[in-house]
Structures are given as structure tokens and as C-alpha cells.
Protein backbone atom coordinates (compact mmCIF):
# COMPACT_ATOMS: atom_id res chain seq x y z
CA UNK A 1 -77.22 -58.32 -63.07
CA UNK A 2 -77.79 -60.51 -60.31
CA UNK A 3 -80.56 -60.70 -57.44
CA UNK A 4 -77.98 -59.39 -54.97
CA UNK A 5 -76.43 -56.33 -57.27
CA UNK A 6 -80.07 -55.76 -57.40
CA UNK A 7 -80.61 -55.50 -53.88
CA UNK A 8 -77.50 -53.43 -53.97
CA UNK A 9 -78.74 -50.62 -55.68
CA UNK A 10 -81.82 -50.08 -53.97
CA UNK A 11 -80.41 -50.00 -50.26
CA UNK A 12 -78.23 -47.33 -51.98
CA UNK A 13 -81.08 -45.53 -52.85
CA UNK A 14 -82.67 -45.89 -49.57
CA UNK A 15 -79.97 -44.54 -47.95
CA UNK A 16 -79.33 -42.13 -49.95
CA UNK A 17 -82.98 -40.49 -49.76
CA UNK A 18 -82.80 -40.66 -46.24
CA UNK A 19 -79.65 -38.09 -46.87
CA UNK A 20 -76.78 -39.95 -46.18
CA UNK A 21 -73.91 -39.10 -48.57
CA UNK A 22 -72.90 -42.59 -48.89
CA UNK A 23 -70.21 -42.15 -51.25
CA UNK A 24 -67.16 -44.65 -49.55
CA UNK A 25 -70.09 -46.86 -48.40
CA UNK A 26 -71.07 -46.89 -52.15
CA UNK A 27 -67.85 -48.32 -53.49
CA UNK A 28 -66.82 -50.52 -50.65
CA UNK A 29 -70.30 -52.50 -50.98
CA UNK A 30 -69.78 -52.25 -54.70
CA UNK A 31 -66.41 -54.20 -54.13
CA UNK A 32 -68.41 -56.82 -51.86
CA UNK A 33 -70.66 -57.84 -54.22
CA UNK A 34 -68.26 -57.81 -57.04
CA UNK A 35 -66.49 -60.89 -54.68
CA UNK A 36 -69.79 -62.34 -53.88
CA UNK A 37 -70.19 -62.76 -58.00
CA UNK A 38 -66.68 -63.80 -58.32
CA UNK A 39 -67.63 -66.65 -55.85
CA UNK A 40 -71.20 -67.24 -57.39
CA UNK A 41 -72.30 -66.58 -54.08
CA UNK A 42 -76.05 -65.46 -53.99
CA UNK A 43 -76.57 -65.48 -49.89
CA UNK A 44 -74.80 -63.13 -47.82
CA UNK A 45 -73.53 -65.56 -44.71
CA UNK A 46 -70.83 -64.46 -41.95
CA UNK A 47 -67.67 -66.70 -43.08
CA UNK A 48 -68.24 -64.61 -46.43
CA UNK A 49 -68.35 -61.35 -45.22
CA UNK A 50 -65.05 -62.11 -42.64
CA UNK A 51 -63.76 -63.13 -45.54
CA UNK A 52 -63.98 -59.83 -47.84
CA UNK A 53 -63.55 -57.91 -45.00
CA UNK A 54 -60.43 -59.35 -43.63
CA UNK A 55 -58.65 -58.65 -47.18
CA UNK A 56 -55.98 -56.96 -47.23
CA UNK A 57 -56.90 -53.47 -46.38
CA UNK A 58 -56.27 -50.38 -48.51
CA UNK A 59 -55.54 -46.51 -46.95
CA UNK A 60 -59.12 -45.91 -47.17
CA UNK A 61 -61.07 -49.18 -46.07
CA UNK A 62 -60.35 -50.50 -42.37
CA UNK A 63 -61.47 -54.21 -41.60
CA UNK A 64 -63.98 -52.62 -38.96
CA UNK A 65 -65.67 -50.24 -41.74
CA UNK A 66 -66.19 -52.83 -44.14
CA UNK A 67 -67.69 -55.06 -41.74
CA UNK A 68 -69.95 -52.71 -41.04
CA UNK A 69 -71.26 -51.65 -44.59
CA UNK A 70 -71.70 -55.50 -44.90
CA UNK A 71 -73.57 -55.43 -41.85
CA UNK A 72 -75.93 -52.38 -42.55
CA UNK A 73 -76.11 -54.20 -46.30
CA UNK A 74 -76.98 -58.11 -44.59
CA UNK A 75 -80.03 -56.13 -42.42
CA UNK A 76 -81.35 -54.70 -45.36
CA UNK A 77 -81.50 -58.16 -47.21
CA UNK A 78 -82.42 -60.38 -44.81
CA UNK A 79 -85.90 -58.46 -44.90
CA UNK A 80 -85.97 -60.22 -48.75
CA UNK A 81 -83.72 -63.82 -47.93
CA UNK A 82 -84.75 -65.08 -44.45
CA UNK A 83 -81.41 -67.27 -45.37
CA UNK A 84 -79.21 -63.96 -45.36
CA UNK A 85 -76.71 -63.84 -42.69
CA UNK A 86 -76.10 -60.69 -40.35
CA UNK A 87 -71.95 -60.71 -39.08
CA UNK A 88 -72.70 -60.16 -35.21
CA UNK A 89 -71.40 -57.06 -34.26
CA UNK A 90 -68.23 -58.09 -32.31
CA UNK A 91 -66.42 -60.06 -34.85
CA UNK A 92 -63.85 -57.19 -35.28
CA UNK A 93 -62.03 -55.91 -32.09
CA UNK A 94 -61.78 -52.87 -34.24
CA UNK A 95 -65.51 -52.35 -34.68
CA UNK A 96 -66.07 -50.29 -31.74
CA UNK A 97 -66.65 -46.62 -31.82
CA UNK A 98 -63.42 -44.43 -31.25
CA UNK A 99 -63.39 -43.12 -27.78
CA UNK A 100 -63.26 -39.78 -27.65
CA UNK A 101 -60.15 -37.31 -26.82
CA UNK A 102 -61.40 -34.05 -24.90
CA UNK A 103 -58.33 -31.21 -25.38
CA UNK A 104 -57.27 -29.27 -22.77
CA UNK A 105 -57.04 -25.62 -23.82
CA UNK A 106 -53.35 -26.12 -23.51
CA UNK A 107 -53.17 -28.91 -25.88
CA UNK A 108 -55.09 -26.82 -28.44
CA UNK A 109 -53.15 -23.70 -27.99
CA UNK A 110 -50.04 -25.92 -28.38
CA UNK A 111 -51.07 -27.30 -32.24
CA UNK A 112 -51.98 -24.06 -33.29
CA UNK A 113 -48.95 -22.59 -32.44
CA UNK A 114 -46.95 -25.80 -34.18
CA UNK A 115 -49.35 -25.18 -37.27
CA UNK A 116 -47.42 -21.44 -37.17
CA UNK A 117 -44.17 -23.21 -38.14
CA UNK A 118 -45.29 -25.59 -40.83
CA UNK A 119 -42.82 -24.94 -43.77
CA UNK A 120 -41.89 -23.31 -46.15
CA UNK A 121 -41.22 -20.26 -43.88
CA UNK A 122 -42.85 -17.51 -46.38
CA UNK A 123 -45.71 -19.80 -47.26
CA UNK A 124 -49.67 -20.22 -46.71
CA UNK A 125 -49.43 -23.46 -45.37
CA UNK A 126 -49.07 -22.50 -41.66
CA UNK A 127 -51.78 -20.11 -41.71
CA UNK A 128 -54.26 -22.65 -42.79
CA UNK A 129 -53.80 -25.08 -40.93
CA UNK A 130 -53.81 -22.51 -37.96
CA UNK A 131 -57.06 -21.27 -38.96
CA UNK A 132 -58.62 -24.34 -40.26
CA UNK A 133 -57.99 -25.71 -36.72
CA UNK A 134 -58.74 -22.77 -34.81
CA UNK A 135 -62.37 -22.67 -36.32
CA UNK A 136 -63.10 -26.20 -36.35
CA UNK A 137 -62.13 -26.03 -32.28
CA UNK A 138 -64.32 -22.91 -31.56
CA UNK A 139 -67.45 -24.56 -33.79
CA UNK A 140 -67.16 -27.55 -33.49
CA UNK A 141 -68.60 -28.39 -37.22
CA UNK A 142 -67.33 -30.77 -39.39
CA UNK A 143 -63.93 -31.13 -41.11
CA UNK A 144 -65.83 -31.36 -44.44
CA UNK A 145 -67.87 -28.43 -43.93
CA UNK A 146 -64.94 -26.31 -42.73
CA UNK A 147 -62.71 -27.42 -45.96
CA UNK A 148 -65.85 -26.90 -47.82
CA UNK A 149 -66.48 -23.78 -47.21
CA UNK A 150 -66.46 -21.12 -50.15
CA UNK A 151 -65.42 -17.47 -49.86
CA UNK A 152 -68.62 -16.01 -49.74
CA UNK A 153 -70.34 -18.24 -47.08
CA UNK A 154 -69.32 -15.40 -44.68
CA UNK A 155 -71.32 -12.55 -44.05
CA UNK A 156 -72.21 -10.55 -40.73
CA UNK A 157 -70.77 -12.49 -38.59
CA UNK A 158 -72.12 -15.54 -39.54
CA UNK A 159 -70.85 -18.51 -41.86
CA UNK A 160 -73.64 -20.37 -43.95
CA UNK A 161 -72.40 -24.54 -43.80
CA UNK A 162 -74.48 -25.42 -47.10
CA UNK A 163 -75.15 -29.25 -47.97
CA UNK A 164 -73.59 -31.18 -44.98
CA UNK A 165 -74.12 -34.49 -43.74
CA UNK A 166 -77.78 -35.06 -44.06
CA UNK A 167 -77.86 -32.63 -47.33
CA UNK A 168 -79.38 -29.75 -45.22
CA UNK A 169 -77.55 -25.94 -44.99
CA UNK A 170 -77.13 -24.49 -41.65
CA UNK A 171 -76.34 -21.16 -40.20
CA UNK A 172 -73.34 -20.56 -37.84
CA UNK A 173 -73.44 -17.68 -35.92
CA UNK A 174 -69.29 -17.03 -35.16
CA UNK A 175 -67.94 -14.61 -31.76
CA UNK A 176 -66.29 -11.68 -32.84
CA UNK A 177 -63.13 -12.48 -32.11
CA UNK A 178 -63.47 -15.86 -34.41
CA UNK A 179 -64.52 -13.28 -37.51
CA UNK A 180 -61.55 -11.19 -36.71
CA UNK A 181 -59.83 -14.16 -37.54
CA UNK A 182 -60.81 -15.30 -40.56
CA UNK A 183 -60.84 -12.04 -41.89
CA UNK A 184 -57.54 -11.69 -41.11
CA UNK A 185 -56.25 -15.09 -42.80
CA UNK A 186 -58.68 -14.28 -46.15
CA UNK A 187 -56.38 -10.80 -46.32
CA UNK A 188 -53.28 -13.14 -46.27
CA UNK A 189 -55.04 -15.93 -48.70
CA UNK A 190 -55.79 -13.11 -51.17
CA UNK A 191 -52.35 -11.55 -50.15
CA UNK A 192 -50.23 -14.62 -51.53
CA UNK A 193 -51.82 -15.67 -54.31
CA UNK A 194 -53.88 -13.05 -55.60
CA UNK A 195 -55.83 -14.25 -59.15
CA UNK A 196 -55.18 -17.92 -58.50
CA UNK A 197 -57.38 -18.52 -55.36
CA UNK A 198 -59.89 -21.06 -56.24
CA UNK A 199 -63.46 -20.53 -54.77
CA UNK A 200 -62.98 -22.14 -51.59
CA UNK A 201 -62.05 -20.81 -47.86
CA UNK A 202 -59.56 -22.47 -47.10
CA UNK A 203 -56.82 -23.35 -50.22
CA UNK A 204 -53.94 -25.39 -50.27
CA UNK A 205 -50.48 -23.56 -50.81
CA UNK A 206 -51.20 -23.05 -54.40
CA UNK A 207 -54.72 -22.20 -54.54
CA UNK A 208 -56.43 -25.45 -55.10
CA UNK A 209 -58.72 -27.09 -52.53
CA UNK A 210 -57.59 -28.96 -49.32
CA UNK A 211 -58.15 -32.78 -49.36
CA UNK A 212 -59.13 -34.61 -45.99
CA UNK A 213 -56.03 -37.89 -46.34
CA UNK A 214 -53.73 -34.14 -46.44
CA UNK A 215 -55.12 -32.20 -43.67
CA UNK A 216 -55.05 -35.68 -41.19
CA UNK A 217 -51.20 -35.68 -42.18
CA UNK A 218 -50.95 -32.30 -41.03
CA UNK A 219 -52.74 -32.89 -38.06
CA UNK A 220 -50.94 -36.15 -37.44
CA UNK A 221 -47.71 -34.80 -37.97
CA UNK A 222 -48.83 -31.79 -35.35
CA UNK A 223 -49.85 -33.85 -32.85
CA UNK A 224 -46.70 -36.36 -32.77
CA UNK A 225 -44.55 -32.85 -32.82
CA UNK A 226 -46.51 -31.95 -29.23
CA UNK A 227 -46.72 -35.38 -27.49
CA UNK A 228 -50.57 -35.56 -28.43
CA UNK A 229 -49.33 -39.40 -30.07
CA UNK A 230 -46.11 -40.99 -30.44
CA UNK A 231 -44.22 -41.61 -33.53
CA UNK A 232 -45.88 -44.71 -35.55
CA UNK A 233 -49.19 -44.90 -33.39
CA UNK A 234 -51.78 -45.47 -35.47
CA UNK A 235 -54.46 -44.15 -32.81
CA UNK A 236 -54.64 -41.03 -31.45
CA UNK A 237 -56.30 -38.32 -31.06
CA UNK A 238 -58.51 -37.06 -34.19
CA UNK A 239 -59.91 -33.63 -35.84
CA UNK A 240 -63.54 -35.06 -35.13
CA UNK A 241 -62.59 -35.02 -31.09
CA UNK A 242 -62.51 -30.88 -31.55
CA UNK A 243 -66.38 -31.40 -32.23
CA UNK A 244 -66.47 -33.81 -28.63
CA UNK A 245 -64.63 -30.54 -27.22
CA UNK A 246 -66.63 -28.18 -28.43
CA UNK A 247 -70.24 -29.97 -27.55
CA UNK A 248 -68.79 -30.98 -23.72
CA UNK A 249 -67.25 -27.17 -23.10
CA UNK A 250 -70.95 -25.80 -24.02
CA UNK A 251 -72.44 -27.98 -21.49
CA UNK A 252 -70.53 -27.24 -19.24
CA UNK A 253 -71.04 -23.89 -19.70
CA UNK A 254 -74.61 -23.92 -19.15
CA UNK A 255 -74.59 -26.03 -15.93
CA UNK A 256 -72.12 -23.49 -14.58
CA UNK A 257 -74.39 -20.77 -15.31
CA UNK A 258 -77.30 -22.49 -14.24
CA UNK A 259 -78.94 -22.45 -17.54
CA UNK A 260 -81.90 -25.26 -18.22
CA UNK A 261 -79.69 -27.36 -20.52
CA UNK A 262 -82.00 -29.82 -21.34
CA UNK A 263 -84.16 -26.95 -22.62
CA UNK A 264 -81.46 -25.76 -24.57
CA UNK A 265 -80.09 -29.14 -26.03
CA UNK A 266 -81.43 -28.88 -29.16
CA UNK A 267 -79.85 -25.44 -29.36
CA UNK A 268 -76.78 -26.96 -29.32
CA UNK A 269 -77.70 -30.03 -31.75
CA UNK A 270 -79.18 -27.35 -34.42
CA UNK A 271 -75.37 -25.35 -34.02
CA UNK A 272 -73.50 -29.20 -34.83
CA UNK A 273 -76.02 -30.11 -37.33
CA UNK A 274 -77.55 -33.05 -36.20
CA UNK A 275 -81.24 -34.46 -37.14
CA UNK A 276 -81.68 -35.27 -33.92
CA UNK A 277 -80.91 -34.39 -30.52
CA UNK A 278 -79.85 -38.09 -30.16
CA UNK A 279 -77.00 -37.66 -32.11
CA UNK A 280 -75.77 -35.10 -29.91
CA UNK A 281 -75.94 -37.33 -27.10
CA UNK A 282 -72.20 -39.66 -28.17
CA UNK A 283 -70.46 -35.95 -28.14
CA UNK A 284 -71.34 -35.86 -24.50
CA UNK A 285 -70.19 -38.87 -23.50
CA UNK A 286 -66.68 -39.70 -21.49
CA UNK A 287 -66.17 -36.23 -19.68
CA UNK A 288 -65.87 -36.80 -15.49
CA UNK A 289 -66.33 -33.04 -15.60
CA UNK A 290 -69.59 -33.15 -17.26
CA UNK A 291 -70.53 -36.09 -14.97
CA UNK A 292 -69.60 -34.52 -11.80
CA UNK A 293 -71.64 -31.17 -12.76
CA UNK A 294 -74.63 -33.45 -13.38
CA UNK A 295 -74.17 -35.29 -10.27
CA UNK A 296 -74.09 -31.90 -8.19
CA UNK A 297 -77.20 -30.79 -9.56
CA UNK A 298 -78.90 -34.07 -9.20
CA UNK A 299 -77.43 -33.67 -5.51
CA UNK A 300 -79.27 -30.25 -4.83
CA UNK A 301 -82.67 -31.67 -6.25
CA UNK A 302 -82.59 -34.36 -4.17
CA UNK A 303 -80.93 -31.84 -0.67
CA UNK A 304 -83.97 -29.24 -1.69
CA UNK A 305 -86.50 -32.23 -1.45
CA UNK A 306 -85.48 -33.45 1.93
């Protein structure tokens, strides 16, 4: 086992007591040291890492994601080999953070209503991916906790997202009108297949547990089908921007009604699951709407002062 494998395994440990997941992380930085001992490399230096990450990529591993395990991996080291290279952040034009698309209500009514005419006609397929949307839009919460959820994690009203992110449960309170509608897709679920629903919310047509590469096809294939992207575009907009939505639309909100919103920030963090309040801060980012309502109040402070 080498110095660097080493190294390896307790950054992974750090990281992973700190409640990260870590799993794709895990075997992409596997991979990189598996070339660095290929190459009887024992320093990590920049021409090294461009030149794992710039392999071909695979369906899971971008250039721009494995540059930046690399680069979270190269921090951690250099603290143990001064000699240790860090790849500067902009070697990748993909490295940036995905800007974030804010739906229109008319957009969002639009997928749901292509998700109703997913085939096969007499199938569960279109009502899951019509709910599955529906509730990710109106919460906001991860796509991971929504497939995750199992069919007891509702109860009065409000769903119980166990284990996410940072390995913490949360509690979502839901508006009536979003329990109405689960309820109303579980009595189709248990409707169409009966004894062979697995454990989960949300099931695939026969049962089994969605998978995240299937649901972005769905949602890819919805979103060419209403002019959200164009056929072949590899960018686009994403399930993770419903979570932007939601977070922006609840600000918004609360300046309207002249609630204190930086009193009630971390309400709204606690609701997404975040840490921090921080985090919640990139979900509010990009919105003139959200700008403008801050620059009006700012505007009134400064009117009732003069």
C-alpha cells in the first residue's frame, strides 16, 4: 500500500465523519490513485492530475468533477508533502458551478402535464413522474430524498426525509393540497400493482425502485418535448433548479408580505436541509426579482432615514 493510497483512505474518512456521503467521490479518487501507482508517481503535481482527468470520460465522471475530487484530495495532502501540487481552480472551463434555471409556473405546469402522457397509456409511469416532479417543485428537497422515500415516511401531513445529505433526518411539513396528492397517486401505486410494490414511494413501472441516470432521462426527454432544451443539448435545465425555485419563490414571498426574512432564513435552510444557512445562500442567487425586492426595501430604509 503506498504513502499516497494511505493518504487516500484517511481523507475518506475525514470526509466521511464530517457526513458527506462520498460514495462517487470514493471511486473516482480510488481510480486516481490507481493511475498515480500505475505511473509510480508518489507526488500529486497539476500535469498529472490534467492528465487523469482529461481521460476519456465515462456517463458518470465529467472532466470538471474529477478535477475537483483531485483538487479537494491535493489540499488535503499538501498539509503532509509541501511538494504536493493543488490544480488551480480554472483549468477546466467546465469547472464552474451550473447556473441556475428559475421555472416559470408555466414551464412547470407544462412538464407535469407532458409527464401525464409518458407511455404505455394504461401504465404507472406517467403518474410518477407527475408526482415525483410535482413534490420535488412544491419542496424543494432533494431528488434523492424524494426517490428515497418509503411508504410510511408519511403521516399527518408531514413527510419524515430520513438520512440525507449530511446523514441527518428532517421533517417536512407538506400543504394540504400536496397530501391530497400523494395520497391520491399511493391509491393508484397500490391500485396497479398490488403485492409487488417494493417499500419505497415512488416505484418504477414494475414495483422496483427508481434510479437517478432514469428519472434525468425522463426529465430530459420532458423538457426537450416542451422547448425547456433542444434536441442533443447537453445543458439545460436540471431537477436540482426546482430546489433554486422553490428557495427564491419563498423569499419572495416573505418580502412581499413584509415578513423579517433574515429572521426567518434559517427557517427556510432547516425546510432544504442545509447545515448552514450559508448553503442556502447559492439557491438565492441569479433572480432580478429577488434583487429588485431587496433593492426596494433597501430604498425605503434609506427614504425613512432622510
Amino acid at each position: 500500500m503506498t504513502s499516497l493510497r494511505s493518504a487516500l483512505e484517511r481523507y475518506l474518512s475525514m470526509r466521511q465523519g464530517l457526513g458527506y456521503k462520498y460514495h462517487h467521490q470514493t471511486r473516482r479518487l480510488t481510480d486516481f490513485v490507481t493511475f498515480m501507482e500505475k505511473r509510480k508517481a508518489m507526488t500529486i503535481t497539476t500535469k498529472l492530475a490534467m492528465e487523469w482527468a482529461t481521460l476519456p470520460p465515462d456517463r458518470y465522471a465529467t472532466w470538471a468533477l474529477r478535477l475537483t475530487d483531485v483538487r479537494g484530495f491535493a489540499r488535503h495532502v499538501a498539509n503532509i508533502e509541501p511538494k504536493t501540487e493543488v490544480p488551480p481552480v480554472g483549468m477546466l472551463p467546465g469547472l464552474k458551478r451550473a447556473k441556475p434555471y428559475i421555472y416559470s409556473d408555466a414551464e412547470i405546469d407544462a412538464l407535469l402535464a407532458a409527464a401525464l402522457v409518458l407511455p404505455p397509456e394504461d401504465g404507472l409511469r406517467r403518474w410518477t413522474y407527475h408526482y415525483l416532479f410535482g413534490l420535488i417543485a412544491v419542496t424543494g428537497m432533494r431528488l434523492s430524498e424524494a426517490i428515497g422515500h418509503q411508504r410510511d415516511d408519511l403521516e399527518a401531513g408531514v413527510l419524515t426525509v430520513r438520512l440525507t445529505k449530511f446523514g441527518k433526518s428532517r421533517l417536512v411539513p407538506l400543504h394540504p393540497t400536496t397530501r391530497a396528492a400523494l395520497r391520491s397517486y399511493a391509491d393508484r401505486r397500490d391500485a396497479h400493482l398490488g403485492s409487488r410494490c417494493s417499500t419505497y414511494f415512488f416505484v418504477a413501472e414494475r414495483g422496483g425502485r427508481l434510479l437517478h441516470q432514469y428519472v434525468h432521462r425522463v426529465f430530459w426527454r420532458l423538457s426537450r418535448e416542451i422547448g425547456l432544451r433542444r434536441p442533443g443539448d447537453r445543458t439545460g435545465p436540471r431537477v436540482h433548479d426546482f430546489r433554486h425555485r422553490f428557495a427564491i419563490r419563498t423569499l419572495l414571498g416573505w418580502y412581499r408580505e413584509g415578513t423579517d426574512v433574515e429572521q426567518q432564513l434559517p427557517v427556510l435552510s432547516t425546510y432544504l436541509g442545509h447545515a448552514c444557512v450559508r448553503d442556502t445562500y447559492w439557491y438565492l442567487s441569479a433572480c432580478p426579482e429577488l434583487m429588485q425586492e431587496a433593492a426596494q426595501r433597501l430604498d425605503r430604509r434609506w427614504e425613512a432615514r432622510s
